[in-house]
PDB file of N, CA and C in Angstrom:
ATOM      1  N   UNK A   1      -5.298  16.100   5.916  1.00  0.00           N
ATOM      2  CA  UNK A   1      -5.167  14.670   5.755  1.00  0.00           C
ATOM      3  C   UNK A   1      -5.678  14.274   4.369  1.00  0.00           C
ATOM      4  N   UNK A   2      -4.920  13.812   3.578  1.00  0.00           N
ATOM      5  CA  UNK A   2      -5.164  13.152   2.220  1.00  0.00           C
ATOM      6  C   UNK A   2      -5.935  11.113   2.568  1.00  0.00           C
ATOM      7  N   UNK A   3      -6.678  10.996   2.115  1.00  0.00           N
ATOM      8  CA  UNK A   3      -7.306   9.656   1.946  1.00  0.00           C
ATOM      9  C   UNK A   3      -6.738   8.878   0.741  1.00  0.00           C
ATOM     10  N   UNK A   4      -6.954   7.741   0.181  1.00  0.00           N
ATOM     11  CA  UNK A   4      -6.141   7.783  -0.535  1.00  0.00           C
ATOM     12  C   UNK A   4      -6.601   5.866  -0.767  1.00  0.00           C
ATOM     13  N   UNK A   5      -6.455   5.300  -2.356  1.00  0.00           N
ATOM     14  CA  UNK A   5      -6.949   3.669  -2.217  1.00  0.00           C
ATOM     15  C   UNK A   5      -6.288   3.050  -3.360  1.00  0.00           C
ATOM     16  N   UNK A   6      -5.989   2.261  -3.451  1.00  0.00           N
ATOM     17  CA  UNK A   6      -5.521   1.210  -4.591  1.00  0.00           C
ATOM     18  C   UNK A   6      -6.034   0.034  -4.797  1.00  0.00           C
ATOM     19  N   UNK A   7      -5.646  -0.239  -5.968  1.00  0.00           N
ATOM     20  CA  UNK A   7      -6.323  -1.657  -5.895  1.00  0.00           C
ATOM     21  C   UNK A   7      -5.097  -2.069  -6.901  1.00  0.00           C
ATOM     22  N   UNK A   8      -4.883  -3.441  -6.693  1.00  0.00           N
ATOM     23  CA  UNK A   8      -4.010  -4.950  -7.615  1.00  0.00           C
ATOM     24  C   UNK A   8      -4.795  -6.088  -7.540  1.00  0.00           C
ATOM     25  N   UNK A   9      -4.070  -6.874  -7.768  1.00  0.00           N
ATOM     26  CA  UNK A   9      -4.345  -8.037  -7.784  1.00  0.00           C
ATOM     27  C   UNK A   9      -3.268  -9.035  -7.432  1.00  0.00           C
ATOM     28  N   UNK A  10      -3.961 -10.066  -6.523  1.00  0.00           N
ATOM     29  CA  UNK A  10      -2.584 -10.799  -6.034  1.00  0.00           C
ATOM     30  C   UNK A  10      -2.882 -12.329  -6.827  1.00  0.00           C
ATOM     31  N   UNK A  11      -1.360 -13.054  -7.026  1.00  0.00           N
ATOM     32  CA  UNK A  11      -1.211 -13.978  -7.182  1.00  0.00           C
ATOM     33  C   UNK A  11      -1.501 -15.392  -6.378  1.00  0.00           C
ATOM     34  N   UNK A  12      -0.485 -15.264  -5.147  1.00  0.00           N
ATOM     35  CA  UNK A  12      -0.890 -16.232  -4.318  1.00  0.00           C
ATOM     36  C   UNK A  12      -1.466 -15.580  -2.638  1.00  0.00           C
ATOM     37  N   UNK A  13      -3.017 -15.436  -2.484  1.00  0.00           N
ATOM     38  CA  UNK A  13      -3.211 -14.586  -1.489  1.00  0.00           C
ATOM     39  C   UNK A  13      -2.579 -15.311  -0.120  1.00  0.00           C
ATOM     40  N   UNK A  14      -2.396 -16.315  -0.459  1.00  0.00           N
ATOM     41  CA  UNK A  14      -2.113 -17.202   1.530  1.00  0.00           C
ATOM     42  C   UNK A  14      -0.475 -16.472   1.812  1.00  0.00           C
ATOM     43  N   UNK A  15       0.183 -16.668   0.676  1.00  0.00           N
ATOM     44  CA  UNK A  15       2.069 -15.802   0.546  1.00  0.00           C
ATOM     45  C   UNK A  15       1.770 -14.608   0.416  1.00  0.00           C
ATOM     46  N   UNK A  16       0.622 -13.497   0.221  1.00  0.00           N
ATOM     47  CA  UNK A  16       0.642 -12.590   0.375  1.00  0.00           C
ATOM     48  C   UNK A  16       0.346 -12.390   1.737  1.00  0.00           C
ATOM     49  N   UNK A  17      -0.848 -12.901   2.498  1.00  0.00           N
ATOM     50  CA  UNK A  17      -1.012 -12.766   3.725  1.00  0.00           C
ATOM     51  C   UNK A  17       0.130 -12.841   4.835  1.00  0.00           C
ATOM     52  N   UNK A  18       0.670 -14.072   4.256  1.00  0.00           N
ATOM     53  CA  UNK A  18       1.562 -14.471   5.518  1.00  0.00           C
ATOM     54  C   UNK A  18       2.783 -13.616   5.323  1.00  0.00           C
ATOM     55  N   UNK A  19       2.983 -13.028   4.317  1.00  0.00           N
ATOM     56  CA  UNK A  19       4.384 -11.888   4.675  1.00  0.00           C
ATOM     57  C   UNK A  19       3.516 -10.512   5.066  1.00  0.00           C
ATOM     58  N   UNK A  20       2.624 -10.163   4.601  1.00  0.00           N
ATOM     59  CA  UNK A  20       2.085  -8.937   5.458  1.00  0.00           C
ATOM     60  C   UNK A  20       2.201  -9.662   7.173  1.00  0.00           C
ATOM     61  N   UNK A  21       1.560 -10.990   7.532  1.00  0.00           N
ATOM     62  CA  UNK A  21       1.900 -10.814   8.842  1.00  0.00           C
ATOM     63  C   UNK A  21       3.105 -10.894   9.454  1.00  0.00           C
ATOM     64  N   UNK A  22       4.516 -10.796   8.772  1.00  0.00           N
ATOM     65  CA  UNK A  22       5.247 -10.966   8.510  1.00  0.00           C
ATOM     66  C   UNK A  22       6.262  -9.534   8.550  1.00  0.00           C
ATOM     67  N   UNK A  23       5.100  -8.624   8.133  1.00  0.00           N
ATOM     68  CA  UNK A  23       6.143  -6.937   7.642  1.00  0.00           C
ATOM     69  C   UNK A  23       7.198  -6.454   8.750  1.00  0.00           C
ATOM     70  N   UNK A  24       8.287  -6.216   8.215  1.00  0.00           N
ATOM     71  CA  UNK A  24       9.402  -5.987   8.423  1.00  0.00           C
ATOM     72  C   UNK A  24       8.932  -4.309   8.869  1.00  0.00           C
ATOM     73  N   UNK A  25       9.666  -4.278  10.805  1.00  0.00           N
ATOM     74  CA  UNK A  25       9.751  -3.023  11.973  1.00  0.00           C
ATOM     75  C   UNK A  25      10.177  -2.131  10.855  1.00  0.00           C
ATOM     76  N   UNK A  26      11.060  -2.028   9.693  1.00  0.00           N
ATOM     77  CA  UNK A  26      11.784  -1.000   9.511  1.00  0.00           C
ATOM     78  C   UNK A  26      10.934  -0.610   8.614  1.00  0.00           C
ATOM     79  N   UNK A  27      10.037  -1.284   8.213  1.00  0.00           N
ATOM     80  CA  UNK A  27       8.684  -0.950   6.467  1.00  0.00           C
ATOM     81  C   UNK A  27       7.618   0.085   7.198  1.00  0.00           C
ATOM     82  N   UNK A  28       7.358  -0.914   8.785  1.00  0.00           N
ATOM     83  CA  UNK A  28       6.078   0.281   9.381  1.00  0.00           C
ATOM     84  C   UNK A  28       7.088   1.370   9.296  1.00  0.00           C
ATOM     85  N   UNK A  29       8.183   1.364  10.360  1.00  0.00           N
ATOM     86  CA  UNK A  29       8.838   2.701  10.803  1.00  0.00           C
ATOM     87  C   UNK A  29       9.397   3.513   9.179  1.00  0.00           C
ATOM     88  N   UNK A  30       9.328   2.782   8.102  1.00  0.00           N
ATOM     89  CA  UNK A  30       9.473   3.746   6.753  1.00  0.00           C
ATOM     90  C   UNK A  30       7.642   4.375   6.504  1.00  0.00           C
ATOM     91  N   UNK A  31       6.629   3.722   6.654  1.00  0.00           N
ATOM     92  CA  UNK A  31       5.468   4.242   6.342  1.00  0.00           C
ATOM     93  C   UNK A  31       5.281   5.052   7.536  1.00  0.00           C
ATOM     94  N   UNK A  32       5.441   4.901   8.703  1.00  0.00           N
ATOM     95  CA  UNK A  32       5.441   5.988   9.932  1.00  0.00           C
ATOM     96  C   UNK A  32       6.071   7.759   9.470  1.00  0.00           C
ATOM     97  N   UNK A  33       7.157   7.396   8.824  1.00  0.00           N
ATOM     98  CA  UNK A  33       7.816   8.632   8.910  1.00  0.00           C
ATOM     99  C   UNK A  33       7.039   9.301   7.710  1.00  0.00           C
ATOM    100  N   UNK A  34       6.326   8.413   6.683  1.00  0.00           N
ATOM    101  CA  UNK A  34       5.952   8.983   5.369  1.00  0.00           C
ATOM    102  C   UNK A  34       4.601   9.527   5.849  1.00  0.00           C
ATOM    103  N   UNK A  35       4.033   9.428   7.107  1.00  0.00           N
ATOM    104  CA  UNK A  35       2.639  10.131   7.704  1.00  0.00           C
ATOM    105  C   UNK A  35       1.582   9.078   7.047  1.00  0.00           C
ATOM    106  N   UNK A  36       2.142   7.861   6.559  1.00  0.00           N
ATOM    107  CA  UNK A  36       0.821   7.034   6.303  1.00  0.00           C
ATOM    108  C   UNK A  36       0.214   6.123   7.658  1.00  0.00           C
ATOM    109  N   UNK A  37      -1.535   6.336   8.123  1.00  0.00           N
ATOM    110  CA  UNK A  37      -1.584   5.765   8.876  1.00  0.00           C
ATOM    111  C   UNK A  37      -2.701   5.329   8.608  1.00  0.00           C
ATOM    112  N   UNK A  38      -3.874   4.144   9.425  1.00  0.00           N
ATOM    113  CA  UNK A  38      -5.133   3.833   9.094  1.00  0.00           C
ATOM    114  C   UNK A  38      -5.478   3.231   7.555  1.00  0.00           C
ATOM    115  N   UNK A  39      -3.719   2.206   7.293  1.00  0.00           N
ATOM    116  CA  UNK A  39      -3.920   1.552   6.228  1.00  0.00           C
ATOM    117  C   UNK A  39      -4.187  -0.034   6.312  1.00  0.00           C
ATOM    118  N   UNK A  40      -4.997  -0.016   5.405  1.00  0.00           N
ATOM    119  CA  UNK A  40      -6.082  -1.449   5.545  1.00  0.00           C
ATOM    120  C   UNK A  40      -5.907  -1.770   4.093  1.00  0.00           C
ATOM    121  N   UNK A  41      -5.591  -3.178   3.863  1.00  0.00           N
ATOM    122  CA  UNK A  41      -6.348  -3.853   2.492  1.00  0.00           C
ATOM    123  C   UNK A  41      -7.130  -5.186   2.602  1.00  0.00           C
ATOM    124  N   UNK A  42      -7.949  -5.009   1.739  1.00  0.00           N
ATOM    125  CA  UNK A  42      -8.625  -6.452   1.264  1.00  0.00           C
ATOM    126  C   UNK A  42      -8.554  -6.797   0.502  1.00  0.00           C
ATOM    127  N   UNK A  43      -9.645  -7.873   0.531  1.00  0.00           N
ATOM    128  CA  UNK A  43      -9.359  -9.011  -0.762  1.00  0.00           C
ATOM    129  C   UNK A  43     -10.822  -9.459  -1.103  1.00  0.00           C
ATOM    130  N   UNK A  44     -10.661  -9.763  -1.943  1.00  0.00           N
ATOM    131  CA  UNK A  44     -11.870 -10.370  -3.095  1.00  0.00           C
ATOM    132  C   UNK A  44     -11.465 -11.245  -4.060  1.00  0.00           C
ATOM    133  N   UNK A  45     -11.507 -12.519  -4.094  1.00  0.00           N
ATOM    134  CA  UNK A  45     -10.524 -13.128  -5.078  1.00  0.00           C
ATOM    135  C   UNK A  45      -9.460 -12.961  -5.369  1.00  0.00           C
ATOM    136  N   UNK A  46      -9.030 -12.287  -6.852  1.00  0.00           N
ATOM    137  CA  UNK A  46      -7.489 -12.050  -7.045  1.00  0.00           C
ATOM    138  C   UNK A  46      -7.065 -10.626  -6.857  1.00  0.00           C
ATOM    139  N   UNK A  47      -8.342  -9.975  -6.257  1.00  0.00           N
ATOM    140  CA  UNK A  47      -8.497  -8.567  -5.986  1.00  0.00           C
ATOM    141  C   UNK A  47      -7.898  -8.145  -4.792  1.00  0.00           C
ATOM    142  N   UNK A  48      -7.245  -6.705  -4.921  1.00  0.00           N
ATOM    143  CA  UNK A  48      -6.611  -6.370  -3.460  1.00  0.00           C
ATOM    144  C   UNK A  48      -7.119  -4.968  -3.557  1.00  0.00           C
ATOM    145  N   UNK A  49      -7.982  -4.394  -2.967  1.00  0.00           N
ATOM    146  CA  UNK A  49      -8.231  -3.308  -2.024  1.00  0.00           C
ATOM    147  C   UNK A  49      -7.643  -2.343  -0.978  1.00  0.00           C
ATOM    148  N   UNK A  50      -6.801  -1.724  -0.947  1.00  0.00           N
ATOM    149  CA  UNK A  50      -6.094  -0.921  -0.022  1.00  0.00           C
ATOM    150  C   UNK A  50      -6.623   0.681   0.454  1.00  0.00           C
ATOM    151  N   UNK A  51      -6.718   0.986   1.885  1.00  0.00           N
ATOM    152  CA  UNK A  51      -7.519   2.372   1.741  1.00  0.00           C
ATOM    153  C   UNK A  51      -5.987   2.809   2.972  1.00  0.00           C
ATOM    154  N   UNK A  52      -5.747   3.861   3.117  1.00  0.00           N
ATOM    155  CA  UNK A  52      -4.632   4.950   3.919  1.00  0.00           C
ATOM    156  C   UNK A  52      -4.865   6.292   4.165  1.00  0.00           C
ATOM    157  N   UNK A  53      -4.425   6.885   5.220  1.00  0.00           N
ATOM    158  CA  UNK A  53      -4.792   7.960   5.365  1.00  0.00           C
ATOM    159  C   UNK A  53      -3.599   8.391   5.424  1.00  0.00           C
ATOM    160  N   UNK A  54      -2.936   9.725   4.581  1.00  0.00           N
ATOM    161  CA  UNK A  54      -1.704  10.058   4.837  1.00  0.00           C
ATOM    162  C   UNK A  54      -1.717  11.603   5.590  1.00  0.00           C
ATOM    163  N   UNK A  55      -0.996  11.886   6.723  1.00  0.00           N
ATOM    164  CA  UNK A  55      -1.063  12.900   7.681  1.00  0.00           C
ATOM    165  C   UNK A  55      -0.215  14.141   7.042  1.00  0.00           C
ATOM    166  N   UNK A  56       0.644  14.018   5.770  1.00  0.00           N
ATOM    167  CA  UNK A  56       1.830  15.010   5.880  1.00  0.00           C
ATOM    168  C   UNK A  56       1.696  15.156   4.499  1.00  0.00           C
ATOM    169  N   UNK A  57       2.048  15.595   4.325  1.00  0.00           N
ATOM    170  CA  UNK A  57       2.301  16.800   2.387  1.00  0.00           C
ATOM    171  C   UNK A  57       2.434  15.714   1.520  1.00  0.00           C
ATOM    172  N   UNK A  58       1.550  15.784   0.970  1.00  0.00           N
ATOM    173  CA  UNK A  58       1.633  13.454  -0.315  1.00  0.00           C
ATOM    174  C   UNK A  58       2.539  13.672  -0.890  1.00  0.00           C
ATOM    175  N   UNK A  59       3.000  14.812  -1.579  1.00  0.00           N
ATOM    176  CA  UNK A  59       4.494  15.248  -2.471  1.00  0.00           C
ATOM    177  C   UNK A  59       5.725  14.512  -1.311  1.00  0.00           C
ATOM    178  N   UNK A  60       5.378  15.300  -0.266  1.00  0.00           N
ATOM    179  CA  UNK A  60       6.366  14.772   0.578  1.00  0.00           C
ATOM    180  C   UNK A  60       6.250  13.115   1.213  1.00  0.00           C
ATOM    181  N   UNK A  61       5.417  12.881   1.060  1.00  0.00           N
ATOM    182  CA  UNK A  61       5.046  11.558   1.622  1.00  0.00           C
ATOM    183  C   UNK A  61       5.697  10.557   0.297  1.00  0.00           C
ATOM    184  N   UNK A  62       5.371  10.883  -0.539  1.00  0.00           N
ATOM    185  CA  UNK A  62       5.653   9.991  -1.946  1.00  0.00           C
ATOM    186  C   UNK A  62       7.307  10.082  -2.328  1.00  0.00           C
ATOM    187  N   UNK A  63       7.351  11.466  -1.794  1.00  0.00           N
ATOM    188  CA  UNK A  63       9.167  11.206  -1.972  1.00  0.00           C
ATOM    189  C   UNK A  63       9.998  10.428  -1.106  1.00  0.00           C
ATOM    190  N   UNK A  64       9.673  10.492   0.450  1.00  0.00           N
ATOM    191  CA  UNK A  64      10.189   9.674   1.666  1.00  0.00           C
ATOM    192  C   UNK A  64       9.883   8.083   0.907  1.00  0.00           C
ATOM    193  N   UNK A  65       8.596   7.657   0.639  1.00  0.00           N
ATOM    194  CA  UNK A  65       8.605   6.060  -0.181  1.00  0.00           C
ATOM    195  C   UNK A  65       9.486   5.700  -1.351  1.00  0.00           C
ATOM    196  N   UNK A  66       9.532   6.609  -2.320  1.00  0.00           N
ATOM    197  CA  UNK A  66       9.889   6.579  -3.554  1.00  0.00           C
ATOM    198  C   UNK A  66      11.749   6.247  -3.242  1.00  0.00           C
ATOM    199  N   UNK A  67      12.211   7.170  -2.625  1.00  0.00           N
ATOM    200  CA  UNK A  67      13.702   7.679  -1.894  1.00  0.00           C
ATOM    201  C   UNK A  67      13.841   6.007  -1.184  1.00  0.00           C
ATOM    202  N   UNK A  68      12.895   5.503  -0.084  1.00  0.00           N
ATOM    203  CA  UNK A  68      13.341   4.932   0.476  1.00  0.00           C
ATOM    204  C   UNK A  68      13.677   3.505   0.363  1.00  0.00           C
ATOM    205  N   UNK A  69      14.845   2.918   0.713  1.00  0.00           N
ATOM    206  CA  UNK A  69      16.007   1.500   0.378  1.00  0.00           C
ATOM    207  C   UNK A  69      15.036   0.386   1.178  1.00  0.00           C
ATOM    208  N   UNK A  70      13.899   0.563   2.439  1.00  0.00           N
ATOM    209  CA  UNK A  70      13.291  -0.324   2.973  1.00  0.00           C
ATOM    210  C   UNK A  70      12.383  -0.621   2.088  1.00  0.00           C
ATOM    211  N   UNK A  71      11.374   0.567   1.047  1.00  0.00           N
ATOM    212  CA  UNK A  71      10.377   0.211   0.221  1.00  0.00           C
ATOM    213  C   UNK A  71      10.689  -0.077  -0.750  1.00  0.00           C
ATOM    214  N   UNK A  72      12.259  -0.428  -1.191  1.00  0.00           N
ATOM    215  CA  UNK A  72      12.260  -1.022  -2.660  1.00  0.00           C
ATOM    216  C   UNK A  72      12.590  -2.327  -2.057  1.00  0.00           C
ATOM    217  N   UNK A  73      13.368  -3.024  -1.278  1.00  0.00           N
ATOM    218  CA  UNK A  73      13.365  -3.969  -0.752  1.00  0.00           C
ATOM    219  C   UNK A  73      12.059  -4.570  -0.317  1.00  0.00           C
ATOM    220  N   UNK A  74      11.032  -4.154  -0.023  1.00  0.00           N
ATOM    221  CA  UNK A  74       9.713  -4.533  -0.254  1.00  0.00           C
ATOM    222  C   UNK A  74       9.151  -4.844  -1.237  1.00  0.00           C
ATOM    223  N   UNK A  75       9.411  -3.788  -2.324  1.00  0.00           N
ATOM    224  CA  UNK A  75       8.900  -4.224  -3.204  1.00  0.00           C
ATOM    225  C   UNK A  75       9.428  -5.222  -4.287  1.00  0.00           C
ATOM    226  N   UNK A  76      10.874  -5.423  -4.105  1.00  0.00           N
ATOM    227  CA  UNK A  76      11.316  -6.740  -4.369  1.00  0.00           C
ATOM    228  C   UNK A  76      10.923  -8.134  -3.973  1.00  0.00           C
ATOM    229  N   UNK A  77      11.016  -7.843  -2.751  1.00  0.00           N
ATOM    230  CA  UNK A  77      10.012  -8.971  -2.013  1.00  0.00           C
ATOM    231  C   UNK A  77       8.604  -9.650  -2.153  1.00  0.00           C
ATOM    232  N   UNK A  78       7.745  -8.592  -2.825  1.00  0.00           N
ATOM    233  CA  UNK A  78       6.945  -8.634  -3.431  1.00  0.00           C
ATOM    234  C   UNK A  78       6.440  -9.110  -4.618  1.00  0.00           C
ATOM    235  N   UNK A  79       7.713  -9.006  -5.366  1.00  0.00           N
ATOM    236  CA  UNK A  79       7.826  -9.160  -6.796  1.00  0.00           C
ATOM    237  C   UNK A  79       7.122 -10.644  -7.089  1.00  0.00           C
ATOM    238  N   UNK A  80       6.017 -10.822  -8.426  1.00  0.00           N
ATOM    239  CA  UNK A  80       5.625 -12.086  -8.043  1.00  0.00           C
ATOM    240  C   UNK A  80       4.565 -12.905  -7.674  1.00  0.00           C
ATOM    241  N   UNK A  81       4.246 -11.868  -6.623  1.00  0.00           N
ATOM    242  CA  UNK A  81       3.053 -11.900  -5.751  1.00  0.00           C
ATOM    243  C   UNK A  81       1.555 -10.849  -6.502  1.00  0.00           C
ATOM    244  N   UNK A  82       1.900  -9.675  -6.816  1.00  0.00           N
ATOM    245  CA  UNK A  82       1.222  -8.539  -6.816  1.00  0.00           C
ATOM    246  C   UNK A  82       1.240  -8.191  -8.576  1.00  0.00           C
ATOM    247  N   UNK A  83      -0.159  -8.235  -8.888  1.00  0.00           N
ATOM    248  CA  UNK A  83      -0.163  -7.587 -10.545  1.00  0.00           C
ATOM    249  C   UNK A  83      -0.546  -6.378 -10.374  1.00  0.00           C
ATOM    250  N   UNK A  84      -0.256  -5.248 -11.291  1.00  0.00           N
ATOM    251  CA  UNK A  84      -0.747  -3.975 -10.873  1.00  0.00           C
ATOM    252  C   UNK A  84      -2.133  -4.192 -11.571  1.00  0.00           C
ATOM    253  N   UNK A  85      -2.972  -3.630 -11.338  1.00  0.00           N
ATOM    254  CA  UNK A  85      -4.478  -2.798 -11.981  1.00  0.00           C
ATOM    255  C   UNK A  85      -4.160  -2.117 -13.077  1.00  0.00           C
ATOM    256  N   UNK A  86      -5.150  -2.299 -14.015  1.00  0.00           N
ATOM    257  CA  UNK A  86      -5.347  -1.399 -15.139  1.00  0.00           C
ATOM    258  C   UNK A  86      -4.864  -0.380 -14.925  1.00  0.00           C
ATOM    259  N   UNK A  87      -4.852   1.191 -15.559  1.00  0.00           N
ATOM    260  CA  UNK A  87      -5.058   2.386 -15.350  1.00  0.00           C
ATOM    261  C   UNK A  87      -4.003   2.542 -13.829  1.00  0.00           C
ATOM    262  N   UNK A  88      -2.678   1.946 -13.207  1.00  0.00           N
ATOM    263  CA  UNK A  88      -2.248   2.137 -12.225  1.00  0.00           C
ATOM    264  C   UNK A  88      -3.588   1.958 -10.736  1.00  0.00           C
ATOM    265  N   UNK A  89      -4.320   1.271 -11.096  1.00  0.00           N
ATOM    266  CA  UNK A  89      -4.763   0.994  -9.776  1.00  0.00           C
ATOM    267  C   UNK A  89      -5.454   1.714  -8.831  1.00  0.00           C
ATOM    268  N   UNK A  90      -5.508   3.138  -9.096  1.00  0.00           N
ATOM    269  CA  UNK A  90      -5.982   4.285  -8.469  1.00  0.00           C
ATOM    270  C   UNK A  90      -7.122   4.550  -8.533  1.00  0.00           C
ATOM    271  N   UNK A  91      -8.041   4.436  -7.611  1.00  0.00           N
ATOM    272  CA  UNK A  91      -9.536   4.486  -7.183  1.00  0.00           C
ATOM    273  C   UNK A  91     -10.122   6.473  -7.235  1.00  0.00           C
ATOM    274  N   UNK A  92     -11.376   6.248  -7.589  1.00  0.00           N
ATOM    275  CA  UNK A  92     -11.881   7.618  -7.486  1.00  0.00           C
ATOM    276  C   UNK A  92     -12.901   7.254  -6.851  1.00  0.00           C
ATOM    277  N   UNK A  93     -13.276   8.252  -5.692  1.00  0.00           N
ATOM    278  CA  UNK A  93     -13.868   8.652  -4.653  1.00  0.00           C
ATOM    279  C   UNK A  93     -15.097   8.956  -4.890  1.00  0.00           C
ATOM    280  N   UNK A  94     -16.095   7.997  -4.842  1.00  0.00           N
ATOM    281  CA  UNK A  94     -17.571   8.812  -5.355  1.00  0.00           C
ATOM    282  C   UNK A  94     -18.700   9.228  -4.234  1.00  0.00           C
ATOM    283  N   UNK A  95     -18.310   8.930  -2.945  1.00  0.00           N
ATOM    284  CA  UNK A  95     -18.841   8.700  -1.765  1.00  0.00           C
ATOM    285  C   UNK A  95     -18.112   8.953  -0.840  1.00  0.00           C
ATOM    286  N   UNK A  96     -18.733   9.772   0.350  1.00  0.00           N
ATOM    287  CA  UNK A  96     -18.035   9.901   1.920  1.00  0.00           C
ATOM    288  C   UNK A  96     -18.772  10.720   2.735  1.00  0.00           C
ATOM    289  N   UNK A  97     -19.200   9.578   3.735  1.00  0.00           N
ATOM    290  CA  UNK A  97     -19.679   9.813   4.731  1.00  0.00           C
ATOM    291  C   UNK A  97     -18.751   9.700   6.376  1.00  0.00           C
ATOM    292  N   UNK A  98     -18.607  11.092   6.894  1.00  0.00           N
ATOM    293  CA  UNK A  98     -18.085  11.189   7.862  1.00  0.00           C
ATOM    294  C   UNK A  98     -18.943  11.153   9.179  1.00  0.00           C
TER     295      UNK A  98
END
């Protein structure tokens, strides 16, 4: 199992919230098949926090997202909403307690 965190920054958090409560059966059932599970984000101001646990080969996991027509349609949807982070957003792990 790969762990795994990001961080952005959102524009308008209430339109970000309300389409996450919002996410489209076919986005879980595209992150289902990609073995991502036990994904959570937060918030802190304009800050977004995301942590995932992915179950299956990340090469392979990243190609099923990358490949897939539901996650670019997401991320169109998105468009707007979401600034990326410096440095792509990608968190390093300095701590873990199991």
């Amino acid at each position: 199992m790969h762990r795994m965190v990001w961080k952005a920054y959102v524009n308008d958090i209430e339109e970000y919230k309300k389409r996450h409560d919002e996410i489209w059966p076919e986005m879980t059932a595209m992150l289902n098949e990609a073995g991502i599970h036990n994904y959570s984000i937060w918030n802190v101001g304009d800050e977004l926090f995301a942590y995932l646990e992915c179950h299956i080969d990340l090469e392979e996991s990243m190609r099923i997202q990358r490949e897939s027509e539901v996650a670019k349609r997401w991320a169109k949807h998105m468009e707007g909403i979401l600034r990326p982070a410096e440095k792509g957003g990608h968190l390093t792990q300095v701590f873990f307690h199991e």
